[in-house]
Protein backbone atom coordinates (compact mmCIF):
# COMPACT_ATOMS: atom_id res chain seq x y z
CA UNK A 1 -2.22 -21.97 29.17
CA UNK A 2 -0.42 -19.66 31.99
CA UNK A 3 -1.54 -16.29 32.60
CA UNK A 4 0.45 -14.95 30.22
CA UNK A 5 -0.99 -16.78 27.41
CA UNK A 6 1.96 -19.47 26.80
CA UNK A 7 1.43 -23.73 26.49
CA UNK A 8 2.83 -24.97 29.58
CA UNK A 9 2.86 -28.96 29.86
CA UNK A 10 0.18 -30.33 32.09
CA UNK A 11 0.17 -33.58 34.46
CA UNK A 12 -2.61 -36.24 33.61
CA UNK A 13 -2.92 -39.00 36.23
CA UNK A 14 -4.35 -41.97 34.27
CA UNK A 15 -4.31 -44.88 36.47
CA UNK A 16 -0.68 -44.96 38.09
CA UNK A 17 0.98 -43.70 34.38
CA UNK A 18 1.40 -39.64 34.72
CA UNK A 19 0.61 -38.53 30.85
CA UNK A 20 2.08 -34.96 29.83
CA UNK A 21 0.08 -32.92 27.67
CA UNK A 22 1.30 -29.58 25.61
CA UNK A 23 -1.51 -27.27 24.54
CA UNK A 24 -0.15 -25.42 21.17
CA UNK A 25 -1.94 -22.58 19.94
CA UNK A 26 -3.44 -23.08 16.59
CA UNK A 27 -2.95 -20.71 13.99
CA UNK A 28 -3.55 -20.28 10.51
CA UNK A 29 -2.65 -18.31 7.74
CA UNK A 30 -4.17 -14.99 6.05
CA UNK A 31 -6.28 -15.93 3.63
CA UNK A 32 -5.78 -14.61 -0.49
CA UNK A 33 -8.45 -13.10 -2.62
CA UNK A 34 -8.25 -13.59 -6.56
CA UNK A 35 -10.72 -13.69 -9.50
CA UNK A 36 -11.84 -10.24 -8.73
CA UNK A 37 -14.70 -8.79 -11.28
CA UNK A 38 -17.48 -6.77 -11.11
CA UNK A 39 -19.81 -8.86 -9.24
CA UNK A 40 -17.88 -10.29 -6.49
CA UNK A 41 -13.97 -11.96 -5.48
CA UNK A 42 -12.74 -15.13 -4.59
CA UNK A 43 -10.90 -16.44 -0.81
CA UNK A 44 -9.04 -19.06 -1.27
CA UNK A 45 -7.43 -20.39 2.39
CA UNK A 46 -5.72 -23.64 3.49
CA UNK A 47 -6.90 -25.85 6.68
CA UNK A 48 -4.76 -27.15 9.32
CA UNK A 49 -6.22 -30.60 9.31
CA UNK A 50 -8.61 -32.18 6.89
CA UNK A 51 -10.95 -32.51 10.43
CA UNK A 52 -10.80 -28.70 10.66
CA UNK A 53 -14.12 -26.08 10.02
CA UNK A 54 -13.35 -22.87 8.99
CA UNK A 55 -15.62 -19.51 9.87
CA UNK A 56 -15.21 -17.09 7.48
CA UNK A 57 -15.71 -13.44 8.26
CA UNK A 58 -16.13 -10.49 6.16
CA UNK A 59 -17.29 -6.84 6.20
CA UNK A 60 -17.81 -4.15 4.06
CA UNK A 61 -16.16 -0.93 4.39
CA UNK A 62 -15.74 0.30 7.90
CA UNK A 63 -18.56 -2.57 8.98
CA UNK A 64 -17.06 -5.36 11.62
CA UNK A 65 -16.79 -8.66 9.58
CA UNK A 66 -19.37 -10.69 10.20
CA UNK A 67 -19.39 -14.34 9.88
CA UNK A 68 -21.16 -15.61 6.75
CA UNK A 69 -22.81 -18.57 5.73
CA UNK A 70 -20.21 -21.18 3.81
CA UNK A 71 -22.38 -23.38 2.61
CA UNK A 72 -21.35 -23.45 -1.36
CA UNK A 73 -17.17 -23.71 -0.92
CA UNK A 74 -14.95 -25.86 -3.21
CA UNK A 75 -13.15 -28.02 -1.43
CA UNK A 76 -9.71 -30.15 -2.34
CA UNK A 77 -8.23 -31.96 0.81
CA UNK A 78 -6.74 -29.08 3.01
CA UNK A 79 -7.44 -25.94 0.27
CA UNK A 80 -10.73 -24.54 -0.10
CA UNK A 81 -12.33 -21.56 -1.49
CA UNK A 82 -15.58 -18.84 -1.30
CA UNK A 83 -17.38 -16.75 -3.56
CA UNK A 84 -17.96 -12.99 -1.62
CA UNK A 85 -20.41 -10.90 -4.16
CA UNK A 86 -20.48 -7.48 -3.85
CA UNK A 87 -23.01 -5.25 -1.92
CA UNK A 88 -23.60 -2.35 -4.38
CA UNK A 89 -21.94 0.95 -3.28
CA UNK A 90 -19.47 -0.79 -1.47
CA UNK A 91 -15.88 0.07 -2.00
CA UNK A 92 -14.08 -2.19 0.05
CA UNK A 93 -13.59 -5.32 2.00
CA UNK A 94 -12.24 -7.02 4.99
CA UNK A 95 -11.92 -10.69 5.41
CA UNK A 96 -10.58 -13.22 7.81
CA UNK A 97 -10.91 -16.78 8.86
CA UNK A 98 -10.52 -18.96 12.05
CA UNK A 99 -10.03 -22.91 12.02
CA UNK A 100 -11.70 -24.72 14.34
CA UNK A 101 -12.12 -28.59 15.57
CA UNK A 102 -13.22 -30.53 18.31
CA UNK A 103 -10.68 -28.48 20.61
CA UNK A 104 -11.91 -25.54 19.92
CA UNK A 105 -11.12 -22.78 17.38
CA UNK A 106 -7.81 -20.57 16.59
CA UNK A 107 -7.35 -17.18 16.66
CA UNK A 108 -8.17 -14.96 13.86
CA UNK A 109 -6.05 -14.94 10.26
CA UNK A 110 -4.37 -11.70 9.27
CA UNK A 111 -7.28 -9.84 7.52
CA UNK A 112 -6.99 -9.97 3.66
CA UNK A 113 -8.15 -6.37 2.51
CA UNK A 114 -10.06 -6.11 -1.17
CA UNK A 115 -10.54 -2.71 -2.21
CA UNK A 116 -12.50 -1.95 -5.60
CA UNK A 117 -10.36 0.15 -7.38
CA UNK A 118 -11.48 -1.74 -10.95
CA UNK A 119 -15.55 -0.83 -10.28
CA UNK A 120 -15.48 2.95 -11.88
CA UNK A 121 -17.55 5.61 -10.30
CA UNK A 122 -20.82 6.37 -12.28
CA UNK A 123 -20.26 9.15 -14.54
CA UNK A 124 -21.10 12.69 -15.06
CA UNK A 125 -23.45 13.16 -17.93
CA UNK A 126 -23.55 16.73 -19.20
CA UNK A 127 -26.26 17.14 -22.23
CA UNK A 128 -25.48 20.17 -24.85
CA UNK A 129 -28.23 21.33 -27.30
CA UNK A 130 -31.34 19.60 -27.46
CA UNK A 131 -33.28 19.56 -29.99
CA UNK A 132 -37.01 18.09 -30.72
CA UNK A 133 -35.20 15.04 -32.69
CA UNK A 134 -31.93 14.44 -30.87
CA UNK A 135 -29.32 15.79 -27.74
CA UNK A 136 -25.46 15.14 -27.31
CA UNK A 137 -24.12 14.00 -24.20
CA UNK A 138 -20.70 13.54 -23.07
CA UNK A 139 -19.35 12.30 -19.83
């Protein structure tokens, strides 16, 4: 890589055979989110190479994601997946990924944002004439 962040190619000597190399900058896509309930979503994301790790970050709210522990993932060849639960009280989430091998890891994925807009507020219970044997309340 040059100083401005670009592959250049790069002279190997091996023996009296000069070897050119090209460094290109891994990247990977943003990962999706699906299956979205009450308790938690799903982030589905493809690898590069079947060799490849993937980190997965995520944080709630206005928290920095953090990298969390994958240790439960399906897996099938190059697509995998993740189970996020939700912290109670939290409204939203931002995740991401990185790929990384042997070489080293990528950059980060576009951020996939899940916002709980299905999880309804707790309501407002308003109680009208008690009595010794029974109330109403509406909300």
């Amino acid at each position: 890589m040059n100083e401005a962040g670009e592959s250049e190619p790069s002279e190997v000597n091996a023996g009296s055979n000069s070897i050119k190399m090209l460094d290109i900058p891994r990247t990977i896509t943003k990962p999706n989110s699906y299956a979205k309930d009450a308790t938690g979503f799903t982030l589905a994301w493809t690898r590069l190479g079947i060799d490849d790790t993937v980190k997965v970050y995520c944080g709630a709210d206005s928290e920095e994601p953090t990298q969390l522990a994958v240790d439960s993932w399906s897996t099938t060849q190059l697509s995998q997946t993740r189970r996020v639960n939700f912290v109670p009280g939290t409204r939203k989430y931002s995740c991401y990924i990185r790929a990384c091998n042997d070489c080293g890891c990528s950059n980060a994925s576009e951020t996939e944002v899940v916002t709980l807009t299905d999880v309804p507020e707790a309501p407002q219970v308003v109680v009208y004439k008690p009595t010794a044997c029974s109330i109403r309340c509406d909300w």
